[in-house]
PDB file of N, CA and C in Angstrom:
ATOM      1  N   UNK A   1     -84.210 -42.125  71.638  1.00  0.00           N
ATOM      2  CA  UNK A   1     -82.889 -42.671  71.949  1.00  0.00           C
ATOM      3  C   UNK A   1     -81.836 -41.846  71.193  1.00  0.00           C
ATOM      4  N   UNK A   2     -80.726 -41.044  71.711  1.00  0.00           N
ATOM      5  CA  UNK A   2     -79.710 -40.497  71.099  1.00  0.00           C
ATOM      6  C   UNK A   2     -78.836 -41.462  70.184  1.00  0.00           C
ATOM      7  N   UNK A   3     -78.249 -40.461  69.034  1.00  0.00           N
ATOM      8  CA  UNK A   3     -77.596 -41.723  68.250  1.00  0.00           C
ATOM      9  C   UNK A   3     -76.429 -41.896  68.721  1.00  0.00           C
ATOM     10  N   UNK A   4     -75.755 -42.949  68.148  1.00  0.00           N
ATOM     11  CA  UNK A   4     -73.939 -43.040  68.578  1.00  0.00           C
ATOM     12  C   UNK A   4     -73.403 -41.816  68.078  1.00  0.00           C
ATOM     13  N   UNK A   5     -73.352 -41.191  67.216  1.00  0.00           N
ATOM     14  CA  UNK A   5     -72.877 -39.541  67.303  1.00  0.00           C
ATOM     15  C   UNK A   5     -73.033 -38.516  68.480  1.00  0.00           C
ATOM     16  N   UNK A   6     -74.456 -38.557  68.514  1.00  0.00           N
ATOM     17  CA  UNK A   6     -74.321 -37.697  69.736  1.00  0.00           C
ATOM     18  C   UNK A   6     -74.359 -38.006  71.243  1.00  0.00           C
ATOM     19  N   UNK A   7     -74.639 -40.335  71.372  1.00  0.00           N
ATOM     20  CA  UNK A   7     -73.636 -40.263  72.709  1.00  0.00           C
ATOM     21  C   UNK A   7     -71.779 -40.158  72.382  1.00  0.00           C
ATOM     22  N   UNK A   8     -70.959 -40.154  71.891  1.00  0.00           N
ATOM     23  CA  UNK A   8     -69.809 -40.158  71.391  1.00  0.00           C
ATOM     24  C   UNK A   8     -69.731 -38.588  72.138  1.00  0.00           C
ATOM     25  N   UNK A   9     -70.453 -37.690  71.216  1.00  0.00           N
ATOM     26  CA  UNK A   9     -70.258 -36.254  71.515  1.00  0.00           C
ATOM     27  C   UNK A   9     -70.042 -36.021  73.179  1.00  0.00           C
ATOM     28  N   UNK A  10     -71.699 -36.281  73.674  1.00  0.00           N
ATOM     29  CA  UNK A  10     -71.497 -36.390  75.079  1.00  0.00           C
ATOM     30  C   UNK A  10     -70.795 -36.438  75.683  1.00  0.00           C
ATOM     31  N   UNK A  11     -70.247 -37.879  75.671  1.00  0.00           N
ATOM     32  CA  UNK A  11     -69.204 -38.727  76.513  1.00  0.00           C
ATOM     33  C   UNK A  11     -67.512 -37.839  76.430  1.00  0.00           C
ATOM     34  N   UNK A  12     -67.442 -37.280  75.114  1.00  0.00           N
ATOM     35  CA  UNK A  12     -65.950 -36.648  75.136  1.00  0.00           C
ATOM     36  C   UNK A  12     -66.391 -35.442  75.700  1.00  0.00           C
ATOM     37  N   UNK A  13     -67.356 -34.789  75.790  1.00  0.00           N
ATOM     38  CA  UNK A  13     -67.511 -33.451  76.595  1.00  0.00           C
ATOM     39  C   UNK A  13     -67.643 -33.635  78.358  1.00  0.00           C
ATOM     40  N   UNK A  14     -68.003 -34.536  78.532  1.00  0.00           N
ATOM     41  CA  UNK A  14     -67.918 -35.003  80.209  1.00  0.00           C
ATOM     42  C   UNK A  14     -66.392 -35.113  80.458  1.00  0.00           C
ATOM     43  N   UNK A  15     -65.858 -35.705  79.320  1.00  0.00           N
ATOM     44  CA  UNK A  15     -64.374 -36.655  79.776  1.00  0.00           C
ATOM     45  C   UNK A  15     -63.471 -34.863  79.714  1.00  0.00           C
ATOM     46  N   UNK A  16     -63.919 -33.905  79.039  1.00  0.00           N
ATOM     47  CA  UNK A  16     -63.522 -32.498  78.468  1.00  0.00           C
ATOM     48  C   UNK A  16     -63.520 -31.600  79.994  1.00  0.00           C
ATOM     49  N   UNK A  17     -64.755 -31.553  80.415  1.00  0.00           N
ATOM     50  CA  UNK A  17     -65.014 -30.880  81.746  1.00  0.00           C
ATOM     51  C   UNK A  17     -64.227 -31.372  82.589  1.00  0.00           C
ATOM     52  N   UNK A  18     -64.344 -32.896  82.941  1.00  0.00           N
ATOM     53  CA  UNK A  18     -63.409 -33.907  84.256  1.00  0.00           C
ATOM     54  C   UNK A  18     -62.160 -32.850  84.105  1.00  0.00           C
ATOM     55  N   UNK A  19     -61.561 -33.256  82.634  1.00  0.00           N
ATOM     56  CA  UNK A  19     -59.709 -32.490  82.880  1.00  0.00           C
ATOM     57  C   UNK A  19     -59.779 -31.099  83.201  1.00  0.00           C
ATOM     58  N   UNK A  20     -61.030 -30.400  82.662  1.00  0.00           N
ATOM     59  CA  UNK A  20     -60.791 -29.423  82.584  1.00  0.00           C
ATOM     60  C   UNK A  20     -60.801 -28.790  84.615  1.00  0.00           C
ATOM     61  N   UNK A  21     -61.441 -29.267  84.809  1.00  0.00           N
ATOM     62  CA  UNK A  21     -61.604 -29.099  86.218  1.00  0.00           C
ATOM     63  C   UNK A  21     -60.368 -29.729  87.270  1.00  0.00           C
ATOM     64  N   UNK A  22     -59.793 -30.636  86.627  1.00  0.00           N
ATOM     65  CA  UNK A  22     -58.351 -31.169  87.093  1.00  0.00           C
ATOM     66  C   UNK A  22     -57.347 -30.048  86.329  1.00  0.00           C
ATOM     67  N   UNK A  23     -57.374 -28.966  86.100  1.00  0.00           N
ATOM     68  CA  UNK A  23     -56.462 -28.294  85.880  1.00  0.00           C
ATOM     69  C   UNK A  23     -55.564 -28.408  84.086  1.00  0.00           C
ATOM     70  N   UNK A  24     -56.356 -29.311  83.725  1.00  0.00           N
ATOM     71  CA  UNK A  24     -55.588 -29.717  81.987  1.00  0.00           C
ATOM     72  C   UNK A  24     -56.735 -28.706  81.117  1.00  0.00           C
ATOM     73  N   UNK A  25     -55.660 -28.168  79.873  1.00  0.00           N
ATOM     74  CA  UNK A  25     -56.342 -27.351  79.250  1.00  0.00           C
ATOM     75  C   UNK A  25     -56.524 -28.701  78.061  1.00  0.00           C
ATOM     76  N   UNK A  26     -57.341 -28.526  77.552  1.00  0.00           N
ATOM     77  CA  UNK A  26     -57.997 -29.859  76.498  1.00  0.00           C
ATOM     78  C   UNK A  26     -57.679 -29.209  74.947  1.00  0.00           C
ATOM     79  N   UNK A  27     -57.258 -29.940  73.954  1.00  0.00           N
ATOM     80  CA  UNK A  27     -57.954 -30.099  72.310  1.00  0.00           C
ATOM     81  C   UNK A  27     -58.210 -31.375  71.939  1.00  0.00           C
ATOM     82  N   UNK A  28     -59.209 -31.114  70.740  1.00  0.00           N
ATOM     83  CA  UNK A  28     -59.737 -32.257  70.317  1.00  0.00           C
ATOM     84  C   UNK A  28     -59.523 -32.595  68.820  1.00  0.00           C
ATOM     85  N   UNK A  29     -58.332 -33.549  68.481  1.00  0.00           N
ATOM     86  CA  UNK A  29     -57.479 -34.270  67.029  1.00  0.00           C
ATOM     87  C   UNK A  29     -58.917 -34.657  66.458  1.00  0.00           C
ATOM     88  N   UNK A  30     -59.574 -34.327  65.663  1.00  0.00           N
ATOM     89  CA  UNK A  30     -60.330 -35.196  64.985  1.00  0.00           C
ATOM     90  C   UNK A  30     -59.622 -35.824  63.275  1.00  0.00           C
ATOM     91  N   UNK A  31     -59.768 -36.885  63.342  1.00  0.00           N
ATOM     92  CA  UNK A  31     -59.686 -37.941  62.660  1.00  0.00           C
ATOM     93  C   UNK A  31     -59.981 -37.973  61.554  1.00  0.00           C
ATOM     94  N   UNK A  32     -60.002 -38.403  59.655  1.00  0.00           N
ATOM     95  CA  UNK A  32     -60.653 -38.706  59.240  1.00  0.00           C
ATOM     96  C   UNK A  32     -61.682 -39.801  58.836  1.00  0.00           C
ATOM     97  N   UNK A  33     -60.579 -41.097  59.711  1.00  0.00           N
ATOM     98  CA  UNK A  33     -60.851 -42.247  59.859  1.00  0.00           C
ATOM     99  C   UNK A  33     -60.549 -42.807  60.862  1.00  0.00           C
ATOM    100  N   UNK A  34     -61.163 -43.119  62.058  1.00  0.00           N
ATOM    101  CA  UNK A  34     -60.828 -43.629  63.406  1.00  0.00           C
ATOM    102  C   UNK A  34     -61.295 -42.281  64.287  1.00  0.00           C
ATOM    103  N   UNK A  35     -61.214 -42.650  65.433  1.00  0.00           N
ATOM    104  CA  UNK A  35     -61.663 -42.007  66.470  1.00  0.00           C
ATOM    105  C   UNK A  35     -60.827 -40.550  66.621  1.00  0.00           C
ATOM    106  N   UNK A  36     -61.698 -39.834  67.370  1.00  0.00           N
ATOM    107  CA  UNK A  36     -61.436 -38.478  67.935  1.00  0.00           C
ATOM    108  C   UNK A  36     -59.956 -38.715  69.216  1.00  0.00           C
ATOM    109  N   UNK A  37     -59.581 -38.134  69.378  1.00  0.00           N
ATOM    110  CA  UNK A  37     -58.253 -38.086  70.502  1.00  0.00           C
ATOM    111  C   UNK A  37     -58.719 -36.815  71.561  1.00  0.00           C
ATOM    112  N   UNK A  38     -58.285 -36.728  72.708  1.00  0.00           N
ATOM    113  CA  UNK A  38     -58.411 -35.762  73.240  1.00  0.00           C
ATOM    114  C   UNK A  38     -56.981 -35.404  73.645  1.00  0.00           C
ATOM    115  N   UNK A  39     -56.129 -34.234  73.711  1.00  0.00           N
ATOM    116  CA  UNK A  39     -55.025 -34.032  74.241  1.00  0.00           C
ATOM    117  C   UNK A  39     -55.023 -33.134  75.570  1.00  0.00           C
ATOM    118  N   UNK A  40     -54.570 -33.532  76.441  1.00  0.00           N
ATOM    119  CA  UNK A  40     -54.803 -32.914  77.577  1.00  0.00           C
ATOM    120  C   UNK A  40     -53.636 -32.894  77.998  1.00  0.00           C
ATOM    121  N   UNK A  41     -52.993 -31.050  78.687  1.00  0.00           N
ATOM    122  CA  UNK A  41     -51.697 -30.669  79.029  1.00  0.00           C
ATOM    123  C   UNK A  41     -51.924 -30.508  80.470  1.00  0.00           C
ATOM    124  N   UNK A  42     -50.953 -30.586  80.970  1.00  0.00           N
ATOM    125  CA  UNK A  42     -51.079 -30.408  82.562  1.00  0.00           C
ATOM    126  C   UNK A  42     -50.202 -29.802  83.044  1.00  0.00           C
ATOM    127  N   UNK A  43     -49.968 -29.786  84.268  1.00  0.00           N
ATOM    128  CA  UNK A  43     -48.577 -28.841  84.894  1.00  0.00           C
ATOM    129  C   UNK A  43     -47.696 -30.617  85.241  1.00  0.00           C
ATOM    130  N   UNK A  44     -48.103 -31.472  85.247  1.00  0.00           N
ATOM    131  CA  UNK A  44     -47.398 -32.242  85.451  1.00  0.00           C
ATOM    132  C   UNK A  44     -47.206 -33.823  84.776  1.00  0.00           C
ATOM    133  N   UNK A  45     -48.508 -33.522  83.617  1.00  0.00           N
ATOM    134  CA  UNK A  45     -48.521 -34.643  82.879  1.00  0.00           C
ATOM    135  C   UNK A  45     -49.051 -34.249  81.670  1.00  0.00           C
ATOM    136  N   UNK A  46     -48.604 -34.888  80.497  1.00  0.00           N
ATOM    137  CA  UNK A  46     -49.325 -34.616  79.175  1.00  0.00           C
ATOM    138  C   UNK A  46     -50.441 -35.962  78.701  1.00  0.00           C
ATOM    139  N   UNK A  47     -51.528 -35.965  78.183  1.00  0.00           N
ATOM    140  CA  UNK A  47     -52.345 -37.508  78.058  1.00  0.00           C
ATOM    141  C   UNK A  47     -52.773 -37.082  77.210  1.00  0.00           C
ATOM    142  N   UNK A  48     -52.613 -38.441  76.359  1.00  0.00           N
ATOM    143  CA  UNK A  48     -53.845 -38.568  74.840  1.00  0.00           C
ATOM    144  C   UNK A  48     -54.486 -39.969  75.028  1.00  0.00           C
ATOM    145  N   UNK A  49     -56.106 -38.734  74.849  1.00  0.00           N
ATOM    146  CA  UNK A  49     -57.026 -39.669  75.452  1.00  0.00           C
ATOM    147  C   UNK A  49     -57.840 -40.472  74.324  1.00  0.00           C
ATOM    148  N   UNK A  50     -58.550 -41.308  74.265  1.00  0.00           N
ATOM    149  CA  UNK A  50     -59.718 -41.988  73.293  1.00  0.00           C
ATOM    150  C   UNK A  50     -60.718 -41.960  74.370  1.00  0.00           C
ATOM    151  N   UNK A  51     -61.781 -42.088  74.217  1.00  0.00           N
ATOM    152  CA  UNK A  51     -63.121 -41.812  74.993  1.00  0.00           C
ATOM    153  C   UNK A  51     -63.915 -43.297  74.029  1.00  0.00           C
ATOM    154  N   UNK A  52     -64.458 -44.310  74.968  1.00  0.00           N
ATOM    155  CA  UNK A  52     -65.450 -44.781  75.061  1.00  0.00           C
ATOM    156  C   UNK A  52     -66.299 -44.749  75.891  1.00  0.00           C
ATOM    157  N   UNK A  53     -67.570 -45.254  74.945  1.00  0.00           N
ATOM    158  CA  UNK A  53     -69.027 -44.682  75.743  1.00  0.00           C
ATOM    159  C   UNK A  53     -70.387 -45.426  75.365  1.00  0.00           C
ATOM    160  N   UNK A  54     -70.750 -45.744  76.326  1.00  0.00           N
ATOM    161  CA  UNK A  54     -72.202 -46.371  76.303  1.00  0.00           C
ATOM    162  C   UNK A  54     -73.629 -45.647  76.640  1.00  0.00           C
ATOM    163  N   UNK A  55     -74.790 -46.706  76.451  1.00  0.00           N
ATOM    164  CA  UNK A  55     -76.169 -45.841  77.012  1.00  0.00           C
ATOM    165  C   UNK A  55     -75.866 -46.919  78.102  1.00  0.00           C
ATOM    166  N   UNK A  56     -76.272 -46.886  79.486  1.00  0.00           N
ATOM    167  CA  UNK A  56     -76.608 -47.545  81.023  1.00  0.00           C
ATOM    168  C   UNK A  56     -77.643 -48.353  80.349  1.00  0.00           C
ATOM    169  N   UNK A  57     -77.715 -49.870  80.369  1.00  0.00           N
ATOM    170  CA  UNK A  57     -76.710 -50.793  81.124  1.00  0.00           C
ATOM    171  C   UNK A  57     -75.905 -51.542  80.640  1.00  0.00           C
ATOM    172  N   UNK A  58     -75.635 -50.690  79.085  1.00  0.00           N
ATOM    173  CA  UNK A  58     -74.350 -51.416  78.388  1.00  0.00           C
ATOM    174  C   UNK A  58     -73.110 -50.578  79.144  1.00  0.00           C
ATOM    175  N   UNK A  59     -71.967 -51.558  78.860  1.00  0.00           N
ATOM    176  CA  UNK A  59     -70.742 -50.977  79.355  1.00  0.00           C
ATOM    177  C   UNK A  59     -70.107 -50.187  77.958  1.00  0.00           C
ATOM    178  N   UNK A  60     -68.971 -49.332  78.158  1.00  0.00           N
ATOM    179  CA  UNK A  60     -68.443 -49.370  76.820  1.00  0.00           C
ATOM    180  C   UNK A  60     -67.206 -50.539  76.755  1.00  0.00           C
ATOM    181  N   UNK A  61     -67.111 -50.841  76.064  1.00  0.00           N
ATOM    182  CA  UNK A  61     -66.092 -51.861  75.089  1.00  0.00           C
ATOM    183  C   UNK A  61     -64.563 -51.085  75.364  1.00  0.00           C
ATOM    184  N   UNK A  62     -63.755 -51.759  75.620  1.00  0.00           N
ATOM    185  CA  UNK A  62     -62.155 -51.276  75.705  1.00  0.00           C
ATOM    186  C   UNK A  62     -61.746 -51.360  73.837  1.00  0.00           C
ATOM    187  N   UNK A  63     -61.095 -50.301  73.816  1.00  0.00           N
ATOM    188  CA  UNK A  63     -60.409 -50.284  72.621  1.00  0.00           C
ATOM    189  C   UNK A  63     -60.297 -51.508  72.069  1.00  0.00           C
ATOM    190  N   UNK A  64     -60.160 -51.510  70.780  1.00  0.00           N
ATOM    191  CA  UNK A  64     -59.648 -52.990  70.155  1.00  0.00           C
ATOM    192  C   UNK A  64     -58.077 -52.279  70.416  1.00  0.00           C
ATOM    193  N   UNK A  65     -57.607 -53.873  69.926  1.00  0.00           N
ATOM    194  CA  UNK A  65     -56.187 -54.058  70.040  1.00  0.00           C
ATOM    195  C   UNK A  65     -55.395 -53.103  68.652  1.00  0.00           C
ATOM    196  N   UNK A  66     -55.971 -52.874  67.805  1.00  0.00           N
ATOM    197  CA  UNK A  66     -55.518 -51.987  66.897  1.00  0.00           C
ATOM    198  C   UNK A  66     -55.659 -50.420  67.244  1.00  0.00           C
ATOM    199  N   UNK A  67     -56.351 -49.944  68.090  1.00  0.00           N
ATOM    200  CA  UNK A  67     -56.492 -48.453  68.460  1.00  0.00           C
ATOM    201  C   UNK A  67     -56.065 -48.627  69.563  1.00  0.00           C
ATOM    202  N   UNK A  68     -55.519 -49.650  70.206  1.00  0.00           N
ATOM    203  CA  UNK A  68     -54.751 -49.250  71.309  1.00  0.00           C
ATOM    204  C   UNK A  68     -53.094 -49.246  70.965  1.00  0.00           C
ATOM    205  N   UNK A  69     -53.058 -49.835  69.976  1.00  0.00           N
ATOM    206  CA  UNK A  69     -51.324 -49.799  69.258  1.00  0.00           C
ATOM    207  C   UNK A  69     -51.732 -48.599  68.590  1.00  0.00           C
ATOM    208  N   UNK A  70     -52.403 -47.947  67.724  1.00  0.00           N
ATOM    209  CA  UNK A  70     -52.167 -46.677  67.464  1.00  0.00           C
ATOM    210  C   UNK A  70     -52.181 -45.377  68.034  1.00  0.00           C
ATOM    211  N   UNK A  71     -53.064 -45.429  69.228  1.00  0.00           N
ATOM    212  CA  UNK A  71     -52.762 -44.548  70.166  1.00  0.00           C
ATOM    213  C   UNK A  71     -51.677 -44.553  71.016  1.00  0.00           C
ATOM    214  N   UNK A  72     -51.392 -45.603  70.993  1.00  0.00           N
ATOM    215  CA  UNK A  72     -50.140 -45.602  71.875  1.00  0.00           C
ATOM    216  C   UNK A  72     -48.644 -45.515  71.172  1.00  0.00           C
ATOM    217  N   UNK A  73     -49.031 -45.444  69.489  1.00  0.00           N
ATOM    218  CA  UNK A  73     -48.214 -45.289  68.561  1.00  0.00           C
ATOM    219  C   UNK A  73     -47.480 -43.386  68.412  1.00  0.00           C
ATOM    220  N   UNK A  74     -49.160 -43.175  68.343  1.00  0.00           N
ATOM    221  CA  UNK A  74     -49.444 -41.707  68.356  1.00  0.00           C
ATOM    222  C   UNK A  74     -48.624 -41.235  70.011  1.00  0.00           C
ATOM    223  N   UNK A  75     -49.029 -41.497  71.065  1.00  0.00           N
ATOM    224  CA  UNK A  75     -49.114 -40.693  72.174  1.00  0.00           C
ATOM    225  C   UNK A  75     -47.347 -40.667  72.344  1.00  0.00           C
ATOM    226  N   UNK A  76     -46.415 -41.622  71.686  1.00  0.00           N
ATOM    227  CA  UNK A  76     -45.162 -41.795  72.010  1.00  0.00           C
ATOM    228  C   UNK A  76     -44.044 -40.754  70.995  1.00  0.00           C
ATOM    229  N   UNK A  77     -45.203 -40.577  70.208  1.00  0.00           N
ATOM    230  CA  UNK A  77     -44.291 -39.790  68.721  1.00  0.00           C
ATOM    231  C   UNK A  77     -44.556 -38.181  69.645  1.00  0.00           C
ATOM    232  N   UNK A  78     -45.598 -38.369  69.990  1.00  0.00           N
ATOM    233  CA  UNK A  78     -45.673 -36.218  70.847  1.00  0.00           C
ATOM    234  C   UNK A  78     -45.512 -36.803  71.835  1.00  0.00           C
ATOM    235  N   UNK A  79     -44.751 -37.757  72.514  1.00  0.00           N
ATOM    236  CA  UNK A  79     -44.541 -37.259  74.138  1.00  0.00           C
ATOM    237  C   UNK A  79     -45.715 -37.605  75.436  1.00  0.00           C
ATOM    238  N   UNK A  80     -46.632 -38.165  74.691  1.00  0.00           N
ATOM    239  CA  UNK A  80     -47.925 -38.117  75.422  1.00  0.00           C
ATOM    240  C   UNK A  80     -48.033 -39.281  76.760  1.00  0.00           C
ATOM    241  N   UNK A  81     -48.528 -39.152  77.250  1.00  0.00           N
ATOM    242  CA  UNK A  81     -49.097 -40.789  77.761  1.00  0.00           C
ATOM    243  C   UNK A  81     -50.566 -41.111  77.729  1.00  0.00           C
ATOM    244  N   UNK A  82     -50.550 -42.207  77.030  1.00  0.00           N
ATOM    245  CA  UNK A  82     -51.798 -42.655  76.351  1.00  0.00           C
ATOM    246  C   UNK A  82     -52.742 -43.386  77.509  1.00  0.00           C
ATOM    247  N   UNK A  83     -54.450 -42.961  77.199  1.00  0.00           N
ATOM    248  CA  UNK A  83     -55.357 -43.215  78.281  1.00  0.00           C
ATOM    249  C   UNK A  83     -56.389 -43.590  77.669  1.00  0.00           C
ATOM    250  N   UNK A  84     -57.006 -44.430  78.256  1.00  0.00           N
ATOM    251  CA  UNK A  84     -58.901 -44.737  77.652  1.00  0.00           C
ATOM    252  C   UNK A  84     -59.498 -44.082  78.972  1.00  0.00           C
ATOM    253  N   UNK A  85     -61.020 -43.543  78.615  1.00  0.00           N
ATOM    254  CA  UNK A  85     -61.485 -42.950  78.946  1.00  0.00           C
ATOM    255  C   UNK A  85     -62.773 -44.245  79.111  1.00  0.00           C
ATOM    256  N   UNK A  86     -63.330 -44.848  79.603  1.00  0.00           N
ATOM    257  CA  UNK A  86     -64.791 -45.049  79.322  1.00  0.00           C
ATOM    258  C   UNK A  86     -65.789 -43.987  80.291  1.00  0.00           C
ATOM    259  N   UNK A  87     -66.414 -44.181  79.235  1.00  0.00           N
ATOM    260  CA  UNK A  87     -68.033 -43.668  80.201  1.00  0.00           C
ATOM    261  C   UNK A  87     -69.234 -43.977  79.996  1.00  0.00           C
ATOM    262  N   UNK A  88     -70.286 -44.065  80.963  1.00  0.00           N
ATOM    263  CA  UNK A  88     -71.461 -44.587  80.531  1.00  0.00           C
ATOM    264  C   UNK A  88     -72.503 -43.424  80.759  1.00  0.00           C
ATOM    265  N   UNK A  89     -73.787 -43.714  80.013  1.00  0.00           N
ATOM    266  CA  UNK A  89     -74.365 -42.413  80.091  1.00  0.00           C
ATOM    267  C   UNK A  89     -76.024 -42.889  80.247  1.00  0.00           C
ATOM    268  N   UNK A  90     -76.808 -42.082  80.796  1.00  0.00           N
ATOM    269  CA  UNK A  90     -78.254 -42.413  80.499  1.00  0.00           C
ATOM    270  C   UNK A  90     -78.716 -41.808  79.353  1.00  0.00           C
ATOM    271  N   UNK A  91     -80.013 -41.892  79.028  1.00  0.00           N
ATOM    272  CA  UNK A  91     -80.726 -42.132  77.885  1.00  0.00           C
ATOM    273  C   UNK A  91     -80.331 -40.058  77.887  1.00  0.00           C
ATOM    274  N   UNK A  92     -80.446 -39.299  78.909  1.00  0.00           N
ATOM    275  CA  UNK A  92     -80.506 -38.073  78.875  1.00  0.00           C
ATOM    276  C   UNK A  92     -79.282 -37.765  78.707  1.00  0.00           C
ATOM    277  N   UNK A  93     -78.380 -38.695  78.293  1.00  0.00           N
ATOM    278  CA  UNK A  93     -76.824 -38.211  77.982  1.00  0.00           C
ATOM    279  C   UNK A  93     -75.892 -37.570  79.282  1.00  0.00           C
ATOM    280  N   UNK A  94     -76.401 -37.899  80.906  1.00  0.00           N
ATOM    281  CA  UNK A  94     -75.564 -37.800  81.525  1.00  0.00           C
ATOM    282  C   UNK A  94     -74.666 -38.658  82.326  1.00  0.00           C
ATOM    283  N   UNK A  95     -74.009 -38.262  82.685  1.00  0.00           N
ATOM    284  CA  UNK A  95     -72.755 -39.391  83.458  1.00  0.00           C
ATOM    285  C   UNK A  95     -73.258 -40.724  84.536  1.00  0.00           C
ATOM    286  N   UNK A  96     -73.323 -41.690  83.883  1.00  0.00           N
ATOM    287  CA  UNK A  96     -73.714 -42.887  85.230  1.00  0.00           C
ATOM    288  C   UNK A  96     -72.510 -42.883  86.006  1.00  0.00           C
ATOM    289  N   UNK A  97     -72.659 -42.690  87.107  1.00  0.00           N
ATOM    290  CA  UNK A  97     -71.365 -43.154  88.030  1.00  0.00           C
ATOM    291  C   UNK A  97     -70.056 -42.330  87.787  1.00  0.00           C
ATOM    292  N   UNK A  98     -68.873 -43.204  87.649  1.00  0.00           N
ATOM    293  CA  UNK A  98     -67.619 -41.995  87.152  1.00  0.00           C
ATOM    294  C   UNK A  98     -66.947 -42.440  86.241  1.00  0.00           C
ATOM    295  N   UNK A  99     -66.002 -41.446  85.414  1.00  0.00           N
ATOM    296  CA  UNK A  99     -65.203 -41.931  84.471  1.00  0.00           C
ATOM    297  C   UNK A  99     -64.040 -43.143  84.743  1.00  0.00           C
ATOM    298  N   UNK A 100     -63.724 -43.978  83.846  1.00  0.00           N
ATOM    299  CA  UNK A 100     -63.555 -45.174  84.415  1.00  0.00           C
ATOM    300  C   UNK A 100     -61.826 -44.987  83.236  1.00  0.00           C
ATOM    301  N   UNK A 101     -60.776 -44.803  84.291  1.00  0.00           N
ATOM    302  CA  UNK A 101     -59.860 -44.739  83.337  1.00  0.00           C
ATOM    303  C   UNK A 101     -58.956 -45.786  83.835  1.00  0.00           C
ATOM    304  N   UNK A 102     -58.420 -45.683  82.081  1.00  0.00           N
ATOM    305  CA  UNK A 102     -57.224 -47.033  82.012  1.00  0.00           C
ATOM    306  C   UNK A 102     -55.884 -46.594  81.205  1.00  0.00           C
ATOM    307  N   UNK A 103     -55.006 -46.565  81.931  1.00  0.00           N
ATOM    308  CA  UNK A 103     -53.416 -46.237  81.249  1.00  0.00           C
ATOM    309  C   UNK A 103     -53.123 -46.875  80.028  1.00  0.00           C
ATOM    310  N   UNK A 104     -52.584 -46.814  79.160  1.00  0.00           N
ATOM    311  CA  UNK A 104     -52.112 -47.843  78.312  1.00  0.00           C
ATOM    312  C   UNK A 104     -50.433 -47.698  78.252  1.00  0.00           C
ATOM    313  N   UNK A 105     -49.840 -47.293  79.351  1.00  0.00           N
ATOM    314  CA  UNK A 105     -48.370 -47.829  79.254  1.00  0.00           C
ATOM    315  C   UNK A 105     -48.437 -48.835  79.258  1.00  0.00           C
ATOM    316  N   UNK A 106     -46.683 -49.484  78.952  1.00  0.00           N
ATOM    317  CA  UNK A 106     -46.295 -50.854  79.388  1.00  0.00           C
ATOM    318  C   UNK A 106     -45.421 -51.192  80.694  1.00  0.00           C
TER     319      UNK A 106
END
């Protein structure tokens, strides 16, 4: 069974390829405390992402209410518009189904 490190890893490298293939060039904010960010530029939108992620047939969990006020704290100070990412994965660390995204404007 992979650990939560390296489904975490996974899951932001799937969510990495998706943009990258939608035309967004990607970096990745790592944290010292709290989650990884993904920033993704576009020709027509800027997004800062959080990535949750499960093994199939757990779901992942939506942000708590505190990383969704700080990302959305964060994404407003650069301009961003803030996104959750979930994804679910099999035991072989690939994509069940599709990335399952959620805006966090108001």
């Amino acid at each position: 069974m992979p650990t939560n490190a390296e489904i975490d890893q996974a899951a932001e490298a799937i969510v990495n390829q998706w943009l990258f293939e939608k035309g967004y060039r990607t970096s990745v904010t790592m944290q010292l405390y709290g989650p990884t960010n993904i920033e993704a530029r576009g020709t027509a939108k800027y997004l800062l992402i959080q990535v949750k992620s499960a093994i199939y047939p757990s779901e992942p969990g939506p942000l708590s209410s505190d990383e969704t006020k700080n990302l959305k704290s964060l994404a407003e100070k650069i301009g961003y518009e803030p996104r959750e990412a979930m994804v679910q994965l099999d035991e072989q660390l690939q994509l069940v189904g599709k990335i399952k995204w959620r805006p966090l404007m108001e």
